[in-house]
C-alpha atoms as a PDB file:
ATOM      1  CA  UNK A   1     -26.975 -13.530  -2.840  1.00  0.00           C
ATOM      2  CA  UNK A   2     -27.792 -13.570   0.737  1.00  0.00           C
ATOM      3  CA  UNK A   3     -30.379 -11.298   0.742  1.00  0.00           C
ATOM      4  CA  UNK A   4     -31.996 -13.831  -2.467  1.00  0.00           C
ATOM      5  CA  UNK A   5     -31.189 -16.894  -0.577  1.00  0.00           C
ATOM      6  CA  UNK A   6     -32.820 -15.528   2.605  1.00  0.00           C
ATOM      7  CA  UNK A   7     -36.115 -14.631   0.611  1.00  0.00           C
ATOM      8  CA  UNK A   8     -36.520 -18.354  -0.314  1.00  0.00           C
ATOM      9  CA  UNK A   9     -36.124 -19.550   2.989  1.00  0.00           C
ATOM     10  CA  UNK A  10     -33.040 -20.575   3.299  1.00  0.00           C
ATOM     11  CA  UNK A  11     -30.692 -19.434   7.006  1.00  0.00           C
ATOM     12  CA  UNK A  12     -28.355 -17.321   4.923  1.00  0.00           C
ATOM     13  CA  UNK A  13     -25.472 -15.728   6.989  1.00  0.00           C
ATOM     14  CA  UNK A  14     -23.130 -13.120   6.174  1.00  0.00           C
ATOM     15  CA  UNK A  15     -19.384 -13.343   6.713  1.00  0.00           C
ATOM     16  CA  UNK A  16     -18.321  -9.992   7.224  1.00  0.00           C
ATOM     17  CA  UNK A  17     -15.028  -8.002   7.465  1.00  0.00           C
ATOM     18  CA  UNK A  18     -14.366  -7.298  11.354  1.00  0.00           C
ATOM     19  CA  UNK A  19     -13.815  -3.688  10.826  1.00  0.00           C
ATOM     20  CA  UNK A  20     -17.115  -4.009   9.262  1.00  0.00           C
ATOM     21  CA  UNK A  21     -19.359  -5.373  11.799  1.00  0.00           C
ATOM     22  CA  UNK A  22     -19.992  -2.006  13.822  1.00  0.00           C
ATOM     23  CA  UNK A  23     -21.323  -0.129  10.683  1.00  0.00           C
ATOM     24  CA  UNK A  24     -23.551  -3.230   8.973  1.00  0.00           C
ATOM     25  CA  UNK A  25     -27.219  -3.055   9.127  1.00  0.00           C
ATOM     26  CA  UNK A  26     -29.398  -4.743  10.245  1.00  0.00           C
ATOM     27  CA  UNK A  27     -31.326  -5.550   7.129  1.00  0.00           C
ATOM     28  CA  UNK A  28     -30.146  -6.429   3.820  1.00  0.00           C
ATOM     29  CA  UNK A  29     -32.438  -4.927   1.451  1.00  0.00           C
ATOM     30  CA  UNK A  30     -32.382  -6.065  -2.661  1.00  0.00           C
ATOM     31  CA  UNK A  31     -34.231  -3.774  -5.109  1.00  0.00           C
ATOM     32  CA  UNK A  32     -34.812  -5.536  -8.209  1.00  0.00           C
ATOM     33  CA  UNK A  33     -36.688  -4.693 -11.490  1.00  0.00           C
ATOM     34  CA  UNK A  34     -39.719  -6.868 -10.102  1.00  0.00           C
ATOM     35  CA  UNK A  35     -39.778  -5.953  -6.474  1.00  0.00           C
ATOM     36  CA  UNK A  36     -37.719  -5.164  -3.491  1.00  0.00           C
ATOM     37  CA  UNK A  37     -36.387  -7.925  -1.058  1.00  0.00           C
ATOM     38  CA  UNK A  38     -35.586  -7.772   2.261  1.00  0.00           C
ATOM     39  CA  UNK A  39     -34.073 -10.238   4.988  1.00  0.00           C
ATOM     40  CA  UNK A  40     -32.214  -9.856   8.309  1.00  0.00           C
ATOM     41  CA  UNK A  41     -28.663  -9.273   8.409  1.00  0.00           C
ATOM     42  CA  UNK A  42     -26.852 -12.066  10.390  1.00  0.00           C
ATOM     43  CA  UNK A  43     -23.292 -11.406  10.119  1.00  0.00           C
ATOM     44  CA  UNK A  44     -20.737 -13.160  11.606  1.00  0.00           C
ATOM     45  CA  UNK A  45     -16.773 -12.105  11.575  1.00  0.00           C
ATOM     46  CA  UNK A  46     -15.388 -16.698  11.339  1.00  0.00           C
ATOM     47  CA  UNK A  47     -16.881 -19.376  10.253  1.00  0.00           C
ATOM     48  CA  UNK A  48     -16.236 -21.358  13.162  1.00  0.00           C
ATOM     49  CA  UNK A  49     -19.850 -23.878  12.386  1.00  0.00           C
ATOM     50  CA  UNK A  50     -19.713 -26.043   9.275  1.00  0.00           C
ATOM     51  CA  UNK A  51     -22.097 -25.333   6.807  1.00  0.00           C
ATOM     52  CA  UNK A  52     -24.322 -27.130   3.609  1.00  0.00           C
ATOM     53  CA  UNK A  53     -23.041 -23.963   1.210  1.00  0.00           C
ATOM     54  CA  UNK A  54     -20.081 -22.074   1.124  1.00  0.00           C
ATOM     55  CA  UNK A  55     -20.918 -18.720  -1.506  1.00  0.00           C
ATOM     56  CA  UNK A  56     -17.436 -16.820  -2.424  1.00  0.00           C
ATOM     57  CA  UNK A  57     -18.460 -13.708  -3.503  1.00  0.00           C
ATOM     58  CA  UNK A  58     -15.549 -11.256  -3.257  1.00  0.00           C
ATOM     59  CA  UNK A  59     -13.049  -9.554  -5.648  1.00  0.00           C
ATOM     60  CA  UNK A  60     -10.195 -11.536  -6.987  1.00  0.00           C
ATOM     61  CA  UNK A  61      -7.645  -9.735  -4.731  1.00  0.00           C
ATOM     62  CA  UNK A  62      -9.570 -10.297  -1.290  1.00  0.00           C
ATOM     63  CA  UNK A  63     -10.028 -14.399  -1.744  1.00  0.00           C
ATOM     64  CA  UNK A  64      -6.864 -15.275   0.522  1.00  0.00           C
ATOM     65  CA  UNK A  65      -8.158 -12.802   3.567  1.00  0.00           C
ATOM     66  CA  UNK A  66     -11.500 -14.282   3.232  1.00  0.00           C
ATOM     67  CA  UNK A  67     -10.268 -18.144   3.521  1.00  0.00           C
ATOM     68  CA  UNK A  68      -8.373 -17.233   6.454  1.00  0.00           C
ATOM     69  CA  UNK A  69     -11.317 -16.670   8.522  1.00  0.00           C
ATOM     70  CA  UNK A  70     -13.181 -20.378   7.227  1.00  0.00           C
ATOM     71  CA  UNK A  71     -12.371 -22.008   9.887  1.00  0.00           C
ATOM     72  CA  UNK A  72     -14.673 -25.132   9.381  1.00  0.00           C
ATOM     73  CA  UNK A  73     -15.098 -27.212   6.521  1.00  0.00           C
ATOM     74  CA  UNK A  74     -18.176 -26.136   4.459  1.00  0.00           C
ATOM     75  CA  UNK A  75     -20.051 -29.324   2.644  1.00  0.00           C
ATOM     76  CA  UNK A  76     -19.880 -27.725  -0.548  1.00  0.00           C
ATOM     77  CA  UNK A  77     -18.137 -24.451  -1.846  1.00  0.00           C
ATOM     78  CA  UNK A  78     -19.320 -22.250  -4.643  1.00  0.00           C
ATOM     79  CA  UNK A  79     -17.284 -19.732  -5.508  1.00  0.00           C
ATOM     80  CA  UNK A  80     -18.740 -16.869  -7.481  1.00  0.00           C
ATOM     81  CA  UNK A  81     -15.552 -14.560  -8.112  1.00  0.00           C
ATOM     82  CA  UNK A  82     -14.712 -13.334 -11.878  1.00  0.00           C
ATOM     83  CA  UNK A  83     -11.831 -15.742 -13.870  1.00  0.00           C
ATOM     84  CA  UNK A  84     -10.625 -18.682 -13.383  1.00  0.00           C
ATOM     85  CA  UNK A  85      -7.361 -18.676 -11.245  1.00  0.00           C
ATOM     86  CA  UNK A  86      -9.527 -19.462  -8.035  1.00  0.00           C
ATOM     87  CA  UNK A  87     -10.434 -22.539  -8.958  1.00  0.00           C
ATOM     88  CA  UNK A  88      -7.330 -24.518  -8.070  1.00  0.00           C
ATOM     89  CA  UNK A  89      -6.556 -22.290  -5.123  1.00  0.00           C
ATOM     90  CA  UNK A  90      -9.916 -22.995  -3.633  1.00  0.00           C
ATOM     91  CA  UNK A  91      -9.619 -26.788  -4.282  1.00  0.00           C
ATOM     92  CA  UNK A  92      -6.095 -26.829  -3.162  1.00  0.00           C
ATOM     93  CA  UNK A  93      -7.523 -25.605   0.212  1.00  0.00           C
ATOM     94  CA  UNK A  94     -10.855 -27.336   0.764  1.00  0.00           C
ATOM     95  CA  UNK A  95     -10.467 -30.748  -1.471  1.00  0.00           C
ATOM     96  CA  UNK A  96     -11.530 -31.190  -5.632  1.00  0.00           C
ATOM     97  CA  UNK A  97     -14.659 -32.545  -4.442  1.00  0.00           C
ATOM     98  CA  UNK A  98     -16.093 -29.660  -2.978  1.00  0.00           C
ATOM     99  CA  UNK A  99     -15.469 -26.772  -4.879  1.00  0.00           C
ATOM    100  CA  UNK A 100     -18.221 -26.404  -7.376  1.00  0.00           C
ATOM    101  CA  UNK A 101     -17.430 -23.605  -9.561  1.00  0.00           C
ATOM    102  CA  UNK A 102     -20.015 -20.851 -10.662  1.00  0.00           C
ATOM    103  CA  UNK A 103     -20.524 -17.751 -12.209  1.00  0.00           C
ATOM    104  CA  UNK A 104     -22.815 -14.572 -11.695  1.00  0.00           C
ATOM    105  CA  UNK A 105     -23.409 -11.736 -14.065  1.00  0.00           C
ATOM    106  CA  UNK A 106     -25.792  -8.725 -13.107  1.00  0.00           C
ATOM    107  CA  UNK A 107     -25.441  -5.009 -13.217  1.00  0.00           C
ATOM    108  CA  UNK A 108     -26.031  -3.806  -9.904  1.00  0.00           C
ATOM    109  CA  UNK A 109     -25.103  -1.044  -7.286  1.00  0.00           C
ATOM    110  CA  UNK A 110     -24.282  -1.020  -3.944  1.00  0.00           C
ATOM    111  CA  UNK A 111     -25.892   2.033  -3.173  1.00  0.00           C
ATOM    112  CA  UNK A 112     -25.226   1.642   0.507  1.00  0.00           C
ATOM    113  CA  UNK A 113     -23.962  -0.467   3.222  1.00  0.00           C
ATOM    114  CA  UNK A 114     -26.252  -3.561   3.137  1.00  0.00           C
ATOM    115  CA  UNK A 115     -28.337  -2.105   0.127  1.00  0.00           C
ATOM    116  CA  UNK A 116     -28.493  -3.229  -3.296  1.00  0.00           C
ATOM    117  CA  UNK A 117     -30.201  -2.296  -6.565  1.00  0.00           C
ATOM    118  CA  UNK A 118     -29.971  -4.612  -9.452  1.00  0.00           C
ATOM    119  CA  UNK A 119     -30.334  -2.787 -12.990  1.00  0.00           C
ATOM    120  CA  UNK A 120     -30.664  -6.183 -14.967  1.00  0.00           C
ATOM    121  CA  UNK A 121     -31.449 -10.075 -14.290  1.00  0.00           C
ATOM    122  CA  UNK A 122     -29.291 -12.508 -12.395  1.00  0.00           C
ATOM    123  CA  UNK A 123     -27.747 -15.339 -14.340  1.00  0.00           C
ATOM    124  CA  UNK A 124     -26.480 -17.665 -12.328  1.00  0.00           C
ATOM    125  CA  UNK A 125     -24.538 -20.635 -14.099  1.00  0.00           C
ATOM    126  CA  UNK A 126     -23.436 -23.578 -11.842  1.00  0.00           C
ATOM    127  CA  UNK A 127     -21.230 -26.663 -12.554  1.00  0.00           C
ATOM    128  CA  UNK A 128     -23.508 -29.891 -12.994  1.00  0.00           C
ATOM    129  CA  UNK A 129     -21.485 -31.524 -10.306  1.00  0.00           C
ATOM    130  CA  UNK A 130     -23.836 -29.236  -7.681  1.00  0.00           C
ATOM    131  CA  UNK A 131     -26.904 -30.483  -8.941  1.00  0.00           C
ATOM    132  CA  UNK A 132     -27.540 -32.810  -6.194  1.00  0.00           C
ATOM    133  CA  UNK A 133     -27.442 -29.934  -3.431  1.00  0.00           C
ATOM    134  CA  UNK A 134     -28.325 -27.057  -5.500  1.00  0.00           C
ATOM    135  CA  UNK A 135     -31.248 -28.134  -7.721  1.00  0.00           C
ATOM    136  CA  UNK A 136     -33.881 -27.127  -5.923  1.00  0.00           C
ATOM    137  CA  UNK A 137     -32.468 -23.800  -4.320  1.00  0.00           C
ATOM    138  CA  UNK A 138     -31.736 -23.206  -8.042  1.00  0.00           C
ATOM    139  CA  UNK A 139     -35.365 -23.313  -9.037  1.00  0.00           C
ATOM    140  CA  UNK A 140     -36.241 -21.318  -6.258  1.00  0.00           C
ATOM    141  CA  UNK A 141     -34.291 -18.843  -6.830  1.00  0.00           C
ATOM    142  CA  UNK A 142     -35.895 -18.672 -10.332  1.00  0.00           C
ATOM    143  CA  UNK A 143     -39.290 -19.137  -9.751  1.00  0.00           C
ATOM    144  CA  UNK A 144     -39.217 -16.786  -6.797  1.00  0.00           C
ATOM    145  CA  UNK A 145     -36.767 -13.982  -7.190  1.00  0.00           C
ATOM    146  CA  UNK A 146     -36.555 -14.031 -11.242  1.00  0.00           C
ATOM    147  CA  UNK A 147     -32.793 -15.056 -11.084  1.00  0.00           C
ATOM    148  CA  UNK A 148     -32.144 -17.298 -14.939  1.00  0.00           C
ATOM    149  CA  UNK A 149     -30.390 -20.330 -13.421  1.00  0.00           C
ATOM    150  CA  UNK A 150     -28.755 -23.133 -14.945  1.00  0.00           C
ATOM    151  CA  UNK A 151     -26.460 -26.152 -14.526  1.00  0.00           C
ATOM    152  CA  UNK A 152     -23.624 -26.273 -16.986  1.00  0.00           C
ATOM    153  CA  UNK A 153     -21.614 -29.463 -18.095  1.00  0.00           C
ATOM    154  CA  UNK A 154     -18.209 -28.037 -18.563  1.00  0.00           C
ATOM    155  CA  UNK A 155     -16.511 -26.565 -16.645  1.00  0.00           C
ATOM    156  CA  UNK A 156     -14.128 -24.833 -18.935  1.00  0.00           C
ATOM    157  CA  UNK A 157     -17.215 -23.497 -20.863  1.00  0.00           C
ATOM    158  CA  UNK A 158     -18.997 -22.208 -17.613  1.00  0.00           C
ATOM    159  CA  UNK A 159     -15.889 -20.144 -16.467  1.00  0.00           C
ATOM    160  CA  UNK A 160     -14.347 -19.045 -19.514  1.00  0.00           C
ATOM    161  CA  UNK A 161     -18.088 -17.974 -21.479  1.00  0.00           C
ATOM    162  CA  UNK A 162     -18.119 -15.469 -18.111  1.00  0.00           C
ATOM    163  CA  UNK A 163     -14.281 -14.321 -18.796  1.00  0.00           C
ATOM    164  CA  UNK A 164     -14.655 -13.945 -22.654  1.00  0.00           C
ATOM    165  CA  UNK A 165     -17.530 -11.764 -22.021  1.00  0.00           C
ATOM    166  CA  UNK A 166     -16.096  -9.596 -19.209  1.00  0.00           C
ATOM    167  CA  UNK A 167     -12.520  -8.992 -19.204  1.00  0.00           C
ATOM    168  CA  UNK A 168     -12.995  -7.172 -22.446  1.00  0.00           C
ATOM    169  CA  UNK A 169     -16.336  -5.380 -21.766  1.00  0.00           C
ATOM    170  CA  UNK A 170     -13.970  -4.370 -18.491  1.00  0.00           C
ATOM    171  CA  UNK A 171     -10.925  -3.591 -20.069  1.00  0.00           C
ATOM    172  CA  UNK A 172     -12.466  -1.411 -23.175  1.00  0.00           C
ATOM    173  CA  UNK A 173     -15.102   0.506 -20.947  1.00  0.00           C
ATOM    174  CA  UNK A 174     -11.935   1.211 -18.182  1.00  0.00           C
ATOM    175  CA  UNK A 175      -9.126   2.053 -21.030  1.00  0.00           C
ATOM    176  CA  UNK A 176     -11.361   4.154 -22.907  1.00  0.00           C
ATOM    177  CA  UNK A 177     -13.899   5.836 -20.064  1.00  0.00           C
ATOM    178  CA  UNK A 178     -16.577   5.041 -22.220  1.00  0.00           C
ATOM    179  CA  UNK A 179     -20.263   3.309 -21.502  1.00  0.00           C
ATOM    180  CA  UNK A 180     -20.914   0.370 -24.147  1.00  0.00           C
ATOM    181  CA  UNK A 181     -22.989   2.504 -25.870  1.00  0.00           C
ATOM    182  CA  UNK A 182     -20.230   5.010 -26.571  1.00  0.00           C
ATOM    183  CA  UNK A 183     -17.369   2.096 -27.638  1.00  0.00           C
ATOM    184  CA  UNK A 184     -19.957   0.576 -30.145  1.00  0.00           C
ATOM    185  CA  UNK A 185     -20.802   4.566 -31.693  1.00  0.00           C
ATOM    186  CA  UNK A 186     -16.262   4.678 -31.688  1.00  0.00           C
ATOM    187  CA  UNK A 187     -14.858   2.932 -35.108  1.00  0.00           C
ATOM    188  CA  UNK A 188     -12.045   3.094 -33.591  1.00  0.00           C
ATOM    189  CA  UNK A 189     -12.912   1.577 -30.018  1.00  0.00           C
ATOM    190  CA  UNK A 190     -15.576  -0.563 -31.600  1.00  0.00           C
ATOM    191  CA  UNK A 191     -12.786  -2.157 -33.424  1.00  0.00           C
ATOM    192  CA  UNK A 192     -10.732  -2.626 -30.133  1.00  0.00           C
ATOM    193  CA  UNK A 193     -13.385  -4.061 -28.596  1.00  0.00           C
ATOM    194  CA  UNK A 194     -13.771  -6.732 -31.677  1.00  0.00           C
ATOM    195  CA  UNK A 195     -10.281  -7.353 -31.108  1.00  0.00           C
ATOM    196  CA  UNK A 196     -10.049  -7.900 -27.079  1.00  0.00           C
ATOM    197  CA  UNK A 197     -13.260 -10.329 -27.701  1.00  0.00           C
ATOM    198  CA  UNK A 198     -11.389 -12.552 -30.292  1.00  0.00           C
ATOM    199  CA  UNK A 199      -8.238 -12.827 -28.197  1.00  0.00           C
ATOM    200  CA  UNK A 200     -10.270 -13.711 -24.996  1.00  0.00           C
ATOM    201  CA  UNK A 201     -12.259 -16.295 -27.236  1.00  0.00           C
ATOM    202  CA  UNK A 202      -8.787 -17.727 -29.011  1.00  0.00           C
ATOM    203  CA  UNK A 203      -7.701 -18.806 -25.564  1.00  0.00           C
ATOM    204  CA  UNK A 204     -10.889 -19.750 -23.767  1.00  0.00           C
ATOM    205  CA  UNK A 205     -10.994 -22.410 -26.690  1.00  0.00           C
ATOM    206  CA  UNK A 206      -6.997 -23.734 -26.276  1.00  0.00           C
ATOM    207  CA  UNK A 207      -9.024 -24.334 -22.402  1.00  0.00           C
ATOM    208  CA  UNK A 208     -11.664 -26.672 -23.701  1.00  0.00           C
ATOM    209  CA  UNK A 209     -14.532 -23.554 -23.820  1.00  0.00           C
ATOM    210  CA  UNK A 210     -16.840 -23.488 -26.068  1.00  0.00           C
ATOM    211  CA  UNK A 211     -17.540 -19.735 -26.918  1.00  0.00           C
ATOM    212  CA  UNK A 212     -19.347 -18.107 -30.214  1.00  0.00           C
ATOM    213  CA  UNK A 213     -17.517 -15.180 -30.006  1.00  0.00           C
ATOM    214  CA  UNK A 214     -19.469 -13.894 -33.127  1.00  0.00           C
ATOM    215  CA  UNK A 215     -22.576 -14.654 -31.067  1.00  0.00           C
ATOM    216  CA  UNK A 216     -21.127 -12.336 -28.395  1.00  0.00           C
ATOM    217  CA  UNK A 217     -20.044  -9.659 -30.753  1.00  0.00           C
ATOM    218  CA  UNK A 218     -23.524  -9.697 -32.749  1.00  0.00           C
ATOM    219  CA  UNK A 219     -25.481  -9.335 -29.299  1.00  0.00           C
ATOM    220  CA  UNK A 220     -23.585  -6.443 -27.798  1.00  0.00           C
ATOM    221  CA  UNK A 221     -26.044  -3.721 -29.265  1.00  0.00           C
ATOM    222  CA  UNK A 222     -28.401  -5.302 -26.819  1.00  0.00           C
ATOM    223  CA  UNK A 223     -27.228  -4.537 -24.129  1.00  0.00           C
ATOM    224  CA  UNK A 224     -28.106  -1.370 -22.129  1.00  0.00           C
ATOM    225  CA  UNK A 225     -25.936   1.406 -24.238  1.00  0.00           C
ATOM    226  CA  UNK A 226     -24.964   2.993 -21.160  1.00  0.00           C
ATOM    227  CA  UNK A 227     -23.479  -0.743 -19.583  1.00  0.00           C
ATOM    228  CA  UNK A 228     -19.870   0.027 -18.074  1.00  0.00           C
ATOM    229  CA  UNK A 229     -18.117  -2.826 -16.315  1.00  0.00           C
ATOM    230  CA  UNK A 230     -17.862  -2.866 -12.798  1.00  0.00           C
ATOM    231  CA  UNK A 231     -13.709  -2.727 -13.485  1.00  0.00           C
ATOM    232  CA  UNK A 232     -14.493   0.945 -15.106  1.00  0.00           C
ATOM    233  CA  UNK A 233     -17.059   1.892 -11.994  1.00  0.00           C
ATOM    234  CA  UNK A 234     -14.275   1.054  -9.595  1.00  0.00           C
ATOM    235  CA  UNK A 235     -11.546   3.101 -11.778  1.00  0.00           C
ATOM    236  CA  UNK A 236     -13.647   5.977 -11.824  1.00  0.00           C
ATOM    237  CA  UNK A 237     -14.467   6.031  -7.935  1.00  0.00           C
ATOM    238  CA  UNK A 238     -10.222   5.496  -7.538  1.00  0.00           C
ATOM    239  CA  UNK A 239     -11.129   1.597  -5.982  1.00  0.00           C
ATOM    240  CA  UNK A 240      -8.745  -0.937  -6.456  1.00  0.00           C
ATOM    241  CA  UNK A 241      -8.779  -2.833  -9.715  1.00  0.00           C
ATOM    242  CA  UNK A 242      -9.716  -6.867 -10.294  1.00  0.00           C
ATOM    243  CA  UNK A 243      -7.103  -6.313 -13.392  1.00  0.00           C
ATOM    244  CA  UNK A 244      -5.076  -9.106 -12.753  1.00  0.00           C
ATOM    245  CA  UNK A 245      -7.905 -11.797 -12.006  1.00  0.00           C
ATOM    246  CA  UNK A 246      -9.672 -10.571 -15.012  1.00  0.00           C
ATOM    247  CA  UNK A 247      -7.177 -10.175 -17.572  1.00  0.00           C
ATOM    248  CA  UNK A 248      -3.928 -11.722 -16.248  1.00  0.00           C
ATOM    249  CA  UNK A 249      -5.566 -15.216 -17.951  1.00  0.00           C
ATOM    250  CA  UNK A 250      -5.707 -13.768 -21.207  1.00  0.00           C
ATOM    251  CA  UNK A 251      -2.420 -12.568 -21.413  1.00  0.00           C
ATOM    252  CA  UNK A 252      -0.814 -15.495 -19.792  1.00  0.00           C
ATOM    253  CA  UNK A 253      -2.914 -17.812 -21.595  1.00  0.00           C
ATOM    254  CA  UNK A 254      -1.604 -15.919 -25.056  1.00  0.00           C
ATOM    255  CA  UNK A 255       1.830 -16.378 -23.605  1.00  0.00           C
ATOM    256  CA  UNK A 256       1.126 -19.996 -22.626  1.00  0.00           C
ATOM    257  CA  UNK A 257      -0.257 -21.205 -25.934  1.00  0.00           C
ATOM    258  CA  UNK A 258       1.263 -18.667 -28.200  1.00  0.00           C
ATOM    259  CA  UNK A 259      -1.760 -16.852 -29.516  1.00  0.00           C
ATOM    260  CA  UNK A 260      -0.540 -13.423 -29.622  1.00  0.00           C
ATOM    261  CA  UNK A 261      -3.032 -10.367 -27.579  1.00  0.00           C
ATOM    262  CA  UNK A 262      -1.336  -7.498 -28.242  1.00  0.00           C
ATOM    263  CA  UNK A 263      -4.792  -5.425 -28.412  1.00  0.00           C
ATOM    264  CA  UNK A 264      -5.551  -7.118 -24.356  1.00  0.00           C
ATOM    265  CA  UNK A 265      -1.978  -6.089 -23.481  1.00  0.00           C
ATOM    266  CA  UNK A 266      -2.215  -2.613 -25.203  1.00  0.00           C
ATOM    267  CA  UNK A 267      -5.504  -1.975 -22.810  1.00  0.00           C
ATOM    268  CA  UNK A 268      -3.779  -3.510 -19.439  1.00  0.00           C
ATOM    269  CA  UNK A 269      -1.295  -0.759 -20.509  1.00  0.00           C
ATOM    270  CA  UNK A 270      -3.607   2.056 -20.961  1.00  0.00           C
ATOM    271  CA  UNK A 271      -5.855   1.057 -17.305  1.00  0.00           C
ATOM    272  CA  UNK A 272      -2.227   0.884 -15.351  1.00  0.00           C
ATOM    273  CA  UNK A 273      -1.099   3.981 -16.765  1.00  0.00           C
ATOM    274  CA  UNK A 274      -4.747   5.585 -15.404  1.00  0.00           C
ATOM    275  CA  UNK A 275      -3.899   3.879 -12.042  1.00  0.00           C
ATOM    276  CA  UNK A 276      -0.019   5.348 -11.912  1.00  0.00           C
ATOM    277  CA  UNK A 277      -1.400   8.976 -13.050  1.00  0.00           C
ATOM    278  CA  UNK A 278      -3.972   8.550 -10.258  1.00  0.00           C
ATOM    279  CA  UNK A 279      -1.783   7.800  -7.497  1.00  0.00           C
ATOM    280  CA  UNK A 280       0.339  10.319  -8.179  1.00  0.00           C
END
């Protein structure tokens, strides 16, 4: 995102763990199907300097180390993490009225420290209540870099079309160790898969979200066959798992509303037991 927002002319700075700083680069570099981007690096450690834009853009688990170094009020904050349960923490801490929520889907690497190469194009959705501020960055950003940008109305449908999508693509490519291409070729995880996607869709709805899960189950053959989610990349490479962020809402939400998940809750199972045999 900084390296996009920094090719459309925007002052785009980088808040960057301390232990970090020493190692970053100079350059942020952003190879995309079209091109390759490039823009300076300039990293900071605090936000000590308000700013128009706050972009969150880390993993579930990292949000509250990353607010503790905001220490001036942003104008706006858009927070680009996967689920929903940041929402209310973020406007607990900086006010309703500035929390604009957001979501982001790409397949991309971070092949090194600073450099990125996306595999597919940006969506970026944004809540209609940061049109104002964000139209015309938005259009940039689309005209310029390729990114597929829109504003969406509700908020329950922006968040939880993102989650209905993910947290099963996640879950069945991490339980299984299989690409997309491989669950979909798998009656037997192809049938999983169905199943996680209904659940996730079943409770996104008792939220006010209007998904088409059928829409999302006909398209997955369209999708690169060799797609794994970035839950399954970070399994695989023994990172720490988003599992909670990404499928604690499902579960509790089944819990919550009594819709029963028992095929979300069999796969949580499966991923922790990878994670226990790992660490031990």
């Amino acid at each position: 995102m900084a390296t996009a927002l920094d090719g459309i002319g925007e002052d785009a700075t980088l808040i960057v763990r301390a232990e970090k700083v020493a190692s970053y680069p100079h350059t942020l570099t952003l190879t995309t199907p079209s091109g390759t981007l490039t823009a300076p690096a300039k990293i900071i450690t605090r936000l000590t300097e308000p700013v128009d834009v706050l972009w969150v853009a880390t993993k579930t688990y990292q949000l509250q180390e990353a607010l503790s170094v905001v220490e001036a009020m942003p104008g706006m904050v858009v927070p680009l993490l996967n689920g929903v349960d940041h929402i209310p923490v973020l406007r607990a801490h900086f006010g309703s009225e500035r929390v604009v929520p957001a979501t982001i889907a790409v397949g991309a690497d971070r092949t090194a420290p600073g450099q990125f190469v996306q595999h597919s194009m940006v969506r970026l959705s944004v809540a209609s209540s940061g049109e104002s501020l964000l139209k015309d960055v938005m259009a940039q950003l689309q005209s310029r870099v390729g990114f597929n940008c829109q504003f969406v109305a509700s908020e329950p449908t922006l968040l939880w079309s993102k989650l209905t999508f993910l947290e099963p693509l996640a879950l069945v490519t991490s339980a299984s160790g299989k690409n997309l291409g491989e669950v979909l070729g798998s009656p037997e995880w192809k049938a999983r898969a169905e199943s996680a996607f209904r659940e996730a869709a079943a409770v996104a709805a008792t939220e006010g979200a209007q998904i088409d899960v059928e829409k999302i189950l006909s398209g997955l053959s369209a999708w690169p066959p060799t797609t794994r989610a970035s839950m399954a990349k970070d399994l695989a490479a023994g990172r720490r798992l988003e599992l909670d962020g990404i499928a604690g809402p499902i579960v509790r939400g089944g819990a919550k509303y009594g819709i029963p998940t028992p095929t979300t809750s069999g796969l949580i199972a499966m991923i922790e037991e990878k994670v226990r045999l790992r660490t031990h």
